[in-house]
Protein backbone atom coordinates (compact mmCIF):
# COMPACT_ATOMS: atom_id res chain seq x y z
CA UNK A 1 0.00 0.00 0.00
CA UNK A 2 1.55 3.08 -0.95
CA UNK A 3 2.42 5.98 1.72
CA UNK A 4 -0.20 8.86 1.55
CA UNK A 5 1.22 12.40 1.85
CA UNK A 6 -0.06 15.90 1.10
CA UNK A 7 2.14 18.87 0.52
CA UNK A 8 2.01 22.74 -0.55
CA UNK A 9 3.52 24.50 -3.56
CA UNK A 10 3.66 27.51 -2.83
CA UNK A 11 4.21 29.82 -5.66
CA UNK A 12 4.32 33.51 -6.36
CA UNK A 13 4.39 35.73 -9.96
CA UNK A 14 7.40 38.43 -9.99
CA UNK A 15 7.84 40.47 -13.40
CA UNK A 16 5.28 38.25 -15.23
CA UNK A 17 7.54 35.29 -14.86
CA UNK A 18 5.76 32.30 -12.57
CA UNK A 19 8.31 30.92 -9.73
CA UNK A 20 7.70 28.26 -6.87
CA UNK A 21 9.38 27.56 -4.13
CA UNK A 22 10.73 23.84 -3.58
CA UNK A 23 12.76 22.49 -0.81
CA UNK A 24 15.93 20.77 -0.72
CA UNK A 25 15.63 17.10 1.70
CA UNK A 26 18.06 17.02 4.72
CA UNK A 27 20.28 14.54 5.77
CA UNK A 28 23.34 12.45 4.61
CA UNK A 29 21.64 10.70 1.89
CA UNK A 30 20.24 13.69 -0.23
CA UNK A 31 23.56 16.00 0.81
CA UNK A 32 25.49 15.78 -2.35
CA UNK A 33 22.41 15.18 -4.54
CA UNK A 34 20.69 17.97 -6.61
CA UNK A 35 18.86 17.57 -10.20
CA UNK A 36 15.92 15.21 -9.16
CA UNK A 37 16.07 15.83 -5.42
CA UNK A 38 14.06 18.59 -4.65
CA UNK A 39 10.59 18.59 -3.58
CA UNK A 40 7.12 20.36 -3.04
CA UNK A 41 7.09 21.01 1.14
CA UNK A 42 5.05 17.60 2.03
CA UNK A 43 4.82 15.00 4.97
CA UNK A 44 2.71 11.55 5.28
CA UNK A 45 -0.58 11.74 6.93
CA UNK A 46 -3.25 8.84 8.27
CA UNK A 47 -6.10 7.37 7.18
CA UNK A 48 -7.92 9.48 9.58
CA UNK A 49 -6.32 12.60 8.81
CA UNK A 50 -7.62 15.23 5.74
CA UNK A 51 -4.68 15.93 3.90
CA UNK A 52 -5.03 19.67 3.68
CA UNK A 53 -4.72 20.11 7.58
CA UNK A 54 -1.36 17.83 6.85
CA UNK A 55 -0.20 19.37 3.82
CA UNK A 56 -0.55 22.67 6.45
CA UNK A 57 1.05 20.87 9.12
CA UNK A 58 3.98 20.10 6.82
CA UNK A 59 4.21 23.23 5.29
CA UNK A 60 5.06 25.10 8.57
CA UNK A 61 7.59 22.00 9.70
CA UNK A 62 9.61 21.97 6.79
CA UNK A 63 10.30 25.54 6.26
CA UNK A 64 9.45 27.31 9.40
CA UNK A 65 6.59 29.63 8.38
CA UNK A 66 2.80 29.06 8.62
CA UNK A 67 0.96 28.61 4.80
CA UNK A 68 -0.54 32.21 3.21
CA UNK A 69 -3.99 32.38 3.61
CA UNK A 70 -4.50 32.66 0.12
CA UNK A 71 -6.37 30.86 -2.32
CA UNK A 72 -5.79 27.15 -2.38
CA UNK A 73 -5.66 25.71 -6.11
CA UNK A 74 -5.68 22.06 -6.24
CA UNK A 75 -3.34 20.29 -8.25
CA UNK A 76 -4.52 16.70 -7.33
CA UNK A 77 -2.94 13.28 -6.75
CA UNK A 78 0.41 11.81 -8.01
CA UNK A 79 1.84 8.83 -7.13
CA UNK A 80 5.88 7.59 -7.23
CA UNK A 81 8.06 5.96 -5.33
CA UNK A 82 5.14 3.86 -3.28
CA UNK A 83 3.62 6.88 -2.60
CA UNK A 84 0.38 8.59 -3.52
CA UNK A 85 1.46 12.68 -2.71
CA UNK A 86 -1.70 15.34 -3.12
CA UNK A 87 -0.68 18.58 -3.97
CA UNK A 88 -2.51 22.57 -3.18
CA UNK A 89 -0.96 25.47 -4.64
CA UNK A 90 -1.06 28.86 -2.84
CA UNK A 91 0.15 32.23 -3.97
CA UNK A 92 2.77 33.63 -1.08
CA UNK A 93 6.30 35.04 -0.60
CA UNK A 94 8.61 33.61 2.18
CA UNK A 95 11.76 34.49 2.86
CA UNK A 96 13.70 31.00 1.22
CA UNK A 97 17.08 31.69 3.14
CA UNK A 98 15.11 31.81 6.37
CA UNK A 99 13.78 28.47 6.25
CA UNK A 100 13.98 26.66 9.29
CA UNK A 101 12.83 22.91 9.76
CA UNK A 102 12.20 20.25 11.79
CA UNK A 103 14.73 17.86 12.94
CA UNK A 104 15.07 13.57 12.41
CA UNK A 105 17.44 11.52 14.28
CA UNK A 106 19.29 8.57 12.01
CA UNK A 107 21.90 6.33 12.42
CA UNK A 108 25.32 7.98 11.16
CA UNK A 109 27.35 6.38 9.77
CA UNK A 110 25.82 3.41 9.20
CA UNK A 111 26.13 0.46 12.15
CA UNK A 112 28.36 3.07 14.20
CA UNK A 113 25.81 2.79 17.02
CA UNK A 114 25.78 6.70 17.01
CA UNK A 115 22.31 8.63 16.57
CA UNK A 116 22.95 12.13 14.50
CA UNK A 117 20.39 14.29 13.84
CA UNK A 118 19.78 16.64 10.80
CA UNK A 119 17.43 18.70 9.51
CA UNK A 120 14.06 17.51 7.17
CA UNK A 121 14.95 20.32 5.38
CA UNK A 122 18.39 21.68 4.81
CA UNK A 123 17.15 24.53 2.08
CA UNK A 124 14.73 26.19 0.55
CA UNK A 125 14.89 28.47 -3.07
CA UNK A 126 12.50 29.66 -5.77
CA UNK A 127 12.86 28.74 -9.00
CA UNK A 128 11.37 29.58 -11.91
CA UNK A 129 9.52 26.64 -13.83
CA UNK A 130 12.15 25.34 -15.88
CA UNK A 131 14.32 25.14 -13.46
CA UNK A 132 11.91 23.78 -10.80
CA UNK A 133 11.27 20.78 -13.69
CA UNK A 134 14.78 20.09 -13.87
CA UNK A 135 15.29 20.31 -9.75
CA UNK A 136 12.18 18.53 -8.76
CA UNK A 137 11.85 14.63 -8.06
CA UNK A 138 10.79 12.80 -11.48
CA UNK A 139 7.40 12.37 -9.86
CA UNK A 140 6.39 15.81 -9.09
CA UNK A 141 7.27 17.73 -12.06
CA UNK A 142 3.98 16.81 -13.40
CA UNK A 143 2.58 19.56 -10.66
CA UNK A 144 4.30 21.97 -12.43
CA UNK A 145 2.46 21.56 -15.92
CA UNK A 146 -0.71 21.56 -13.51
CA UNK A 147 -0.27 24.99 -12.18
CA UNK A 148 0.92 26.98 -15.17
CA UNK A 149 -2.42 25.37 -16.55
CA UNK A 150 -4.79 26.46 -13.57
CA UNK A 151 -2.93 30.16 -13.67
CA UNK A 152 -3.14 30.26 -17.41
CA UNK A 153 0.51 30.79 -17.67
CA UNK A 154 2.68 29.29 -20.52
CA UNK A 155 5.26 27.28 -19.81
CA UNK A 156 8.72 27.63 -21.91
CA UNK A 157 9.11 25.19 -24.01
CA UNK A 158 12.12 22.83 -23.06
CA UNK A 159 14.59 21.44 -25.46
CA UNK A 160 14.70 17.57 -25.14
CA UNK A 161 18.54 16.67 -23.91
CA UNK A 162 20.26 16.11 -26.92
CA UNK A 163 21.52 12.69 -28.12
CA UNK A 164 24.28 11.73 -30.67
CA UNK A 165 24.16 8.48 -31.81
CA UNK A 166 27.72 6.92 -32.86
CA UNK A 167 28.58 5.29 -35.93
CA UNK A 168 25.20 6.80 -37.92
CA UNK A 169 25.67 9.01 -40.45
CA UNK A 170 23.29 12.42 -40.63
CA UNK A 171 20.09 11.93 -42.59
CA UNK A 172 19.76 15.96 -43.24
């Protein structure tokens, strides 16, 4: 059964140009890792919980500051990774470089018998949406699409990564 979550993107429109704000996951495992990493502020929630009070809840944990009380868009369900992750969108500004998160406790290193604990969160930054496509986990950059569509914002259009083939000679 997959893990439910709920998270906010919280997004805000500066000189026409549409940027979000995603957050960068703390801890050993996702230090040295950045293109597919970064995520929409989210958390796991019960059966018995709605998942817009924990998409709330989450909000304020990972970054520090309590969700604008702006319009929530709804960008619906994905699902990766064994997990099924609903997503609202709300119009805001926070300060990204003020950010400050919840804490985990892990084993580090591995087997060393020593608890360390680290942050949920280690940053936050805006980004504008091809950049947030290129940052975001391969599962969420669908939510992306979903808001410029819901704002009635175009998207830029981004050049497949280029490919050479060896040994094959030009057909043009």
């Amino acid at each position: 059964m997959p893990k439910l979550s709920a998270g906010i993107l919280l997004y805000r429109i500066q000189n026409k140009h549409l940027k979000v704000l995603l957050v960068h996951p703390g801890g050993p495992f996702w230090a040295k890792k950045d293109l597919g990493s970064w995520s929409v502020p989210k958390g796991e929630y019960t059966d018995n919980e709605e998942p817009l009070v924990a998409a709330k809840r989450e909000f304020q944990e990972e970054t520090g500051f309590q969700p604008p009380a702006s319009k929530l868009i709804e960008l619906g369900e994905v699902a990766y990774s064994n997990k099924k992750l609903i997503v609202w969108a709300l119009e805001g500004d926070i300060d990204a470089k003020k950010i400050m998160s919840e804490t985990f406790s892990i084993e580090w290193p591995p087997k060393s018998g020593k608890q360390q604990t680290f942050p949920e969160v280690d940053r936050a930054d805006w980004f504008d949406t091809s950049t947030a496509q290129e940052k975001l986990v391969n599962g969420q950059r669908i939510l992306i699409t979903r808001l410029a569509k819901k704002l009635g914002v175009t998207l830029p259009a981004v050049e497949p990564p280029s490919s050479t083939i060896t040994g094959q000679i030009p057909l043009f």
